[in-house]
Protein backbone atom coordinates (compact mmCIF):
# COMPACT_ATOMS: atom_id res chain seq x y z
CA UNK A 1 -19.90 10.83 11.27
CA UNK A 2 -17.14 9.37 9.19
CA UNK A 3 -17.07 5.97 8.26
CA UNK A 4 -14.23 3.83 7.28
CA UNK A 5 -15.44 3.31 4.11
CA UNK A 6 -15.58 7.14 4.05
CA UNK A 7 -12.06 7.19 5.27
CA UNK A 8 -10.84 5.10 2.50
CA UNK A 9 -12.65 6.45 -0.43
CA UNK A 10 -10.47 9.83 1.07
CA UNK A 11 -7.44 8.22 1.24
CA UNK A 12 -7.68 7.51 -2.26
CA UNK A 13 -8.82 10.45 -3.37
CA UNK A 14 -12.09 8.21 -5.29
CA UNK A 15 -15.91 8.61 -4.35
CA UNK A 16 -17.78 5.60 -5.57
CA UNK A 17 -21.41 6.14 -7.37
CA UNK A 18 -21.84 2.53 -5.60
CA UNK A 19 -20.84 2.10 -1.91
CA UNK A 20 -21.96 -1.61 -2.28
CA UNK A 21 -19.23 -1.88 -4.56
CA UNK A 22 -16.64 -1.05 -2.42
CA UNK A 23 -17.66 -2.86 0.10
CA UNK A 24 -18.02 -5.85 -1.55
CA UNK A 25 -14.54 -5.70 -2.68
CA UNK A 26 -13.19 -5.77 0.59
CA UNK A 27 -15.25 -8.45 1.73
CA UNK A 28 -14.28 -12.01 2.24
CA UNK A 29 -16.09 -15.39 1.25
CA UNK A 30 -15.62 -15.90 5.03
CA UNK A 31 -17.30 -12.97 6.11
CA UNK A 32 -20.11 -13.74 3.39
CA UNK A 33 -20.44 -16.92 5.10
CA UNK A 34 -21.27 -15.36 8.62
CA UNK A 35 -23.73 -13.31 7.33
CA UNK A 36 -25.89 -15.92 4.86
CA UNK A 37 -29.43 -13.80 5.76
CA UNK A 38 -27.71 -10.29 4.76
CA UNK A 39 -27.38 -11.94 1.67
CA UNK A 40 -23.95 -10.05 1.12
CA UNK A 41 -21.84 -10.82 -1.72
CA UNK A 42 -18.19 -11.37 -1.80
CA UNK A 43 -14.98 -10.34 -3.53
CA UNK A 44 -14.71 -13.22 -5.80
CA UNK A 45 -16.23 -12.48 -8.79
CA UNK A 46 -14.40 -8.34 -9.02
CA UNK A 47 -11.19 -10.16 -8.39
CA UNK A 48 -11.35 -11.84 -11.46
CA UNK A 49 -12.44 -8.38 -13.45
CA UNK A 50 -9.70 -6.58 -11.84
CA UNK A 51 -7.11 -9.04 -12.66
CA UNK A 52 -8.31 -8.73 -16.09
CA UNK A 53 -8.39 -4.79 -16.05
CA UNK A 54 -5.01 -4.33 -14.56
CA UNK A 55 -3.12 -6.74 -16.94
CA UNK A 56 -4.67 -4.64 -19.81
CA UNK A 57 -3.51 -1.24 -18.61
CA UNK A 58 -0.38 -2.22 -17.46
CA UNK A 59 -0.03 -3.85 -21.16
CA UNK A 60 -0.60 -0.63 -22.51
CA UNK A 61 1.44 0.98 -20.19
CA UNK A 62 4.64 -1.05 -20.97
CA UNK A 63 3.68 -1.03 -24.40
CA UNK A 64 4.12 2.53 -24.98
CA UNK A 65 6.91 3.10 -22.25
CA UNK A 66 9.18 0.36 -24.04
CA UNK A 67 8.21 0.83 -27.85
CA UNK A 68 10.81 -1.44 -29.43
CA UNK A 69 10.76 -3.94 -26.74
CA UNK A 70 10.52 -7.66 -27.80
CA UNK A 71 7.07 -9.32 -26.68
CA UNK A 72 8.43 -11.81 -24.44
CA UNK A 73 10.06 -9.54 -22.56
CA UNK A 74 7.14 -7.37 -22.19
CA UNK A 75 5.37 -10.06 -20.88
CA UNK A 76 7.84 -11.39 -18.52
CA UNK A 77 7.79 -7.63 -17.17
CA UNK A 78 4.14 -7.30 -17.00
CA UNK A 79 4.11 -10.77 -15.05
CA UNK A 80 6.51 -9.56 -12.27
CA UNK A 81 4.51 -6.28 -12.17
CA UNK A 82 0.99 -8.05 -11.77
CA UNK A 83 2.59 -10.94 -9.34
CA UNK A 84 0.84 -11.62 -5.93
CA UNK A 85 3.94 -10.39 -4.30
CA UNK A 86 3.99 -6.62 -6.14
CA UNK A 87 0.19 -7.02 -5.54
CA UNK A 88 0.83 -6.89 -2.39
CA UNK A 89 2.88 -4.48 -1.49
CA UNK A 90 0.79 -2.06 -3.51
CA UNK A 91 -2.03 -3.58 -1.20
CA UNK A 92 0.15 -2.82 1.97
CA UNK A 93 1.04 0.77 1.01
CA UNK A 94 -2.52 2.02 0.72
CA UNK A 95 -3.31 0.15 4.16
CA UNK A 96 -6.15 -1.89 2.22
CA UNK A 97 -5.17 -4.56 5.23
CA UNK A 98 -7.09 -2.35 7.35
CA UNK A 99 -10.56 -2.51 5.59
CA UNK A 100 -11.10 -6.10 4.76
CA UNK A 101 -14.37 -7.90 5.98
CA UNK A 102 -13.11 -11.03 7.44
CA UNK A 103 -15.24 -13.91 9.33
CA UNK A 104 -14.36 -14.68 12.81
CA UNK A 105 -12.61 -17.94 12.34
CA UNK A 106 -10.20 -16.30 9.49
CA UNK A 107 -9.32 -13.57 11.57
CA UNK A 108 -8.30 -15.35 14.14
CA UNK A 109 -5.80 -17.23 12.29
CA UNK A 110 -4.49 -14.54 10.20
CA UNK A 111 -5.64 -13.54 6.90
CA UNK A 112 -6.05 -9.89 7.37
CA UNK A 113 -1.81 -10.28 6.98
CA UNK A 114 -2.72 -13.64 3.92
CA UNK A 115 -0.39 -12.50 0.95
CA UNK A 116 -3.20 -14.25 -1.61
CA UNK A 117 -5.72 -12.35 0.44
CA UNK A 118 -4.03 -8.90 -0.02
CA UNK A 119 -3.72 -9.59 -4.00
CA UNK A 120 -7.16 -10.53 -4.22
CA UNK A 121 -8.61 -7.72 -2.27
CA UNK A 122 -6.34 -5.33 -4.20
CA UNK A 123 -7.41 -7.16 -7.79
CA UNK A 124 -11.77 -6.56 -6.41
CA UNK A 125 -11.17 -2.96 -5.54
CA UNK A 126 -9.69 -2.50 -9.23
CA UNK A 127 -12.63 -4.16 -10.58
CA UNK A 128 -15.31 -2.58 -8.34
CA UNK A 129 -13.67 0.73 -9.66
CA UNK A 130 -13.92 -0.40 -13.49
CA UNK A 131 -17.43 -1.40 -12.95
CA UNK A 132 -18.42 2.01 -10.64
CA UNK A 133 -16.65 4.49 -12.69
CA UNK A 134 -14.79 2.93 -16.10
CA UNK A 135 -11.45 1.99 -17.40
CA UNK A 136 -10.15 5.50 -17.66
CA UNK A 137 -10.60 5.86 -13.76
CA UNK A 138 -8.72 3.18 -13.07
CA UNK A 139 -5.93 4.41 -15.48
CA UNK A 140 -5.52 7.15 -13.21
CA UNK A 141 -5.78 5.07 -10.04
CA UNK A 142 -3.09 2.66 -11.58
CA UNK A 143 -0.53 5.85 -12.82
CA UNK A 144 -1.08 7.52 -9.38
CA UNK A 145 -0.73 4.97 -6.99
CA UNK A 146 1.13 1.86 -8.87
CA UNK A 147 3.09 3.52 -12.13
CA UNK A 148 5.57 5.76 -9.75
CA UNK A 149 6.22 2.80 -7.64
CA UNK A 150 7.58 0.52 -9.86
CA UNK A 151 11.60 0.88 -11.33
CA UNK A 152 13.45 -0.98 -13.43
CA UNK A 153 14.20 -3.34 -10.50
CA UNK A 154 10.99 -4.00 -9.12
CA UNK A 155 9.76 -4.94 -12.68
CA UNK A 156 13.16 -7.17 -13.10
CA UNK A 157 13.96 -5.46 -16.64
CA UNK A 158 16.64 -7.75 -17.96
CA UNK A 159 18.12 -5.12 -20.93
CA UNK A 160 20.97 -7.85 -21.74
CA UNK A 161 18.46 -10.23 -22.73
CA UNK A 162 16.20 -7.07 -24.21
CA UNK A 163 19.25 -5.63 -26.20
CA UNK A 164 20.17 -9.55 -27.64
CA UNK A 165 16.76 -9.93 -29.04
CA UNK A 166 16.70 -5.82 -30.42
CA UNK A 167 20.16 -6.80 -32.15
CA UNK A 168 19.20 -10.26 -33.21
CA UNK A 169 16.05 -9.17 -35.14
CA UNK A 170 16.77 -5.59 -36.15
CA UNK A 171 20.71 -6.02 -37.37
CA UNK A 172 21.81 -9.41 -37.35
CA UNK A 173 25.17 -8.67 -35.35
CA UNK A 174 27.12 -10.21 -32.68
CA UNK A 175 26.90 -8.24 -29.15
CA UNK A 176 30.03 -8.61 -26.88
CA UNK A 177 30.73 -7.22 -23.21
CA UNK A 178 34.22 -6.04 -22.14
CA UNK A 179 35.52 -5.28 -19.00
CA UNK A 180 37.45 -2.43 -19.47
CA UNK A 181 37.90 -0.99 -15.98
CA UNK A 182 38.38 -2.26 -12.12
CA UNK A 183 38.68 0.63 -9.48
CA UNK A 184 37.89 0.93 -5.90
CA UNK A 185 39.26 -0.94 -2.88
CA UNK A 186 38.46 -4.85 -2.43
CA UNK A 187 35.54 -3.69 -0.56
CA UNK A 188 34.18 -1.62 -2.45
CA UNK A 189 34.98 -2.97 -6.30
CA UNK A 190 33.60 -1.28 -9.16
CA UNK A 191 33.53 -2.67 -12.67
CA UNK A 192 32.97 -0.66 -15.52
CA UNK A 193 31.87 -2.52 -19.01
CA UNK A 194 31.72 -1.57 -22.68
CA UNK A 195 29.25 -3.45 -25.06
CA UNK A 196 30.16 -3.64 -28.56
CA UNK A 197 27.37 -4.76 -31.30
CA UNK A 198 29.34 -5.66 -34.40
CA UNK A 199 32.84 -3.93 -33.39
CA UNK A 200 31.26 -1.05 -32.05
CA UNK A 201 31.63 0.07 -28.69
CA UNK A 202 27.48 1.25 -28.01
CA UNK A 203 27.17 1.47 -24.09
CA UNK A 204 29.04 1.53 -21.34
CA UNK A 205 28.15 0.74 -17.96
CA UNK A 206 29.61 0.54 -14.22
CA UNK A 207 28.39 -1.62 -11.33
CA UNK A 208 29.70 -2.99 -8.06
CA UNK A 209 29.79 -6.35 -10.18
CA UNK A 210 30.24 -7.76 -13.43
CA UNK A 211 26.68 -8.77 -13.79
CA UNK A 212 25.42 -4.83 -12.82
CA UNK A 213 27.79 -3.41 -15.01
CA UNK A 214 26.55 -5.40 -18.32
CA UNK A 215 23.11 -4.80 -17.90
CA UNK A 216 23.84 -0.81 -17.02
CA UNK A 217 25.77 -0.89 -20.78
CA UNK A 218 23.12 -3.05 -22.33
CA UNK A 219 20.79 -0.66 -20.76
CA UNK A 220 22.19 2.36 -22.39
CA UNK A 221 22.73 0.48 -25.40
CA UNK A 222 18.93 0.11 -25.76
CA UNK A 223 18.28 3.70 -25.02
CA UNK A 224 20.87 4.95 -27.85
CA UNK A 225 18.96 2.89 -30.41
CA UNK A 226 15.66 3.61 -29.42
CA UNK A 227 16.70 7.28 -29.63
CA UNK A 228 18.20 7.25 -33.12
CA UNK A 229 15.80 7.02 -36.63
CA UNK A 230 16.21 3.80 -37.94
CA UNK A 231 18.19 5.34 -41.47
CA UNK A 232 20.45 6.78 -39.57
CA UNK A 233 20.93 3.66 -37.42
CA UNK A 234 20.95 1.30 -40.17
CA UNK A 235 24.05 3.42 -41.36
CA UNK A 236 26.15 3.74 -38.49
CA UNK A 237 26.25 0.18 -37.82
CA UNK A 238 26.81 -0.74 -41.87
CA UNK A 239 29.62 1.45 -41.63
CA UNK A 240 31.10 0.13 -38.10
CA UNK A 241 30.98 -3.55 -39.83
């Protein structure tokens, strides 16, 4: 007969060496509490690992997706990624809700639906996994069931800020956004935006505001520069100034 721990592991698509693991991952301090002479442990302690694991792959992960991205910005980016609230939903997708040992007096007031209690459970089943099976299995857990979740959006990518640091530190030149276009009816307005660095138009952008439009033309700005070797960047731009 299937069990639910069976159910999960299927789910997603893992088999742990370790059942215990699992289960203590899913299990409350309350729950622990109700059952003193089982002498079951909770989540607590895998929480902590996993929150250690996950900030270390998506690290890497940003680290090689953004290659000349400055280092605050990576961090701010990893930070919304690895917030309770993207915690989660990640949590909420894979129904983790479902499994959670909870005690009695918990239950009844809620936490199986506690935000904090999502992110922890979801934080213990990453570190369970590390300690059952290894960091590279929980790569694959993370690019499976977190990396094709996330956009630009989710992870709050802020390419105007991005692109003023790139130009500050690489070429030393002043960045300025133009309007250039307004179409559409009242309703449904439409701005489209040029971004010069030095006096060089570099990206160009369109949004239903101002705001949307820059960072679409910083956006592509940053993608035309991380595409091109720096010699023959380095040239263009001495030869636009």
């Amino acid at each position: 007969m299937q069990t639910k721990w069976d159910e999960l592991q299927e789910s997603l698509d893992v088999k742990f060496e370790d059942i215990n693991l699992l289960k203590q991952a899913f299990t409350h301090a309350s729950y622990r509490n109700e059952h003193r002479k089982a002498q079951i442990q909770d989540n607590e302690r895998l929480e902590f690992l996993g929150d250690a694991v996950l900030e270390l792959l998506i690290s890497d992960f940003l680290f090689h997706k953004y290659p000349h991205m400055p280092e605050g910005e990576l961090t701010r980016m990893r930070a919304a990624i690895v917030c309770e609230a993207s915690l989660v939903m990640f949590a909420r997708r894979l129904s983790f809700d479902k499994y959670i040992r909870l005690g009695r007096g918990e239950e009844r007031s809620g936490g199986r639906g506690r935000p904090a209690l999502l992110a922890d459970v979801f934080e213990a089943f990453l570190g369970a996994l590390y300690i059952d099976q290894g960091v590279e299995r929980v790569r694959t857990f993370v690019e499976v069931h977190i990396i094709p979740h996330l956009s630009d959006a989710k992870v709050g990518v802020d390419y105007k800020t991005a692109l003023q640091e790139w130009v500050q530190q690489r070429l030393g030149v002043a960045l300025k956004y133009v309007i250039v276009e307004e179409r559409g009816p009242a309703h449904a307005r439409e701005f489209v935006v040029h971004v010069q660095v030095g006096d060089t138009v570099r990206g160009i952008g369109a949004g239903k505001s101002k705001k949307e439009a820059e960072q679409q033309a910083a956006a592509a700005a940053l993608k035309l520069f991380m595409d091109t070797p720096d010699e023959e960047r380095d040239s263009r731009v001495s030869q636009a100034d």
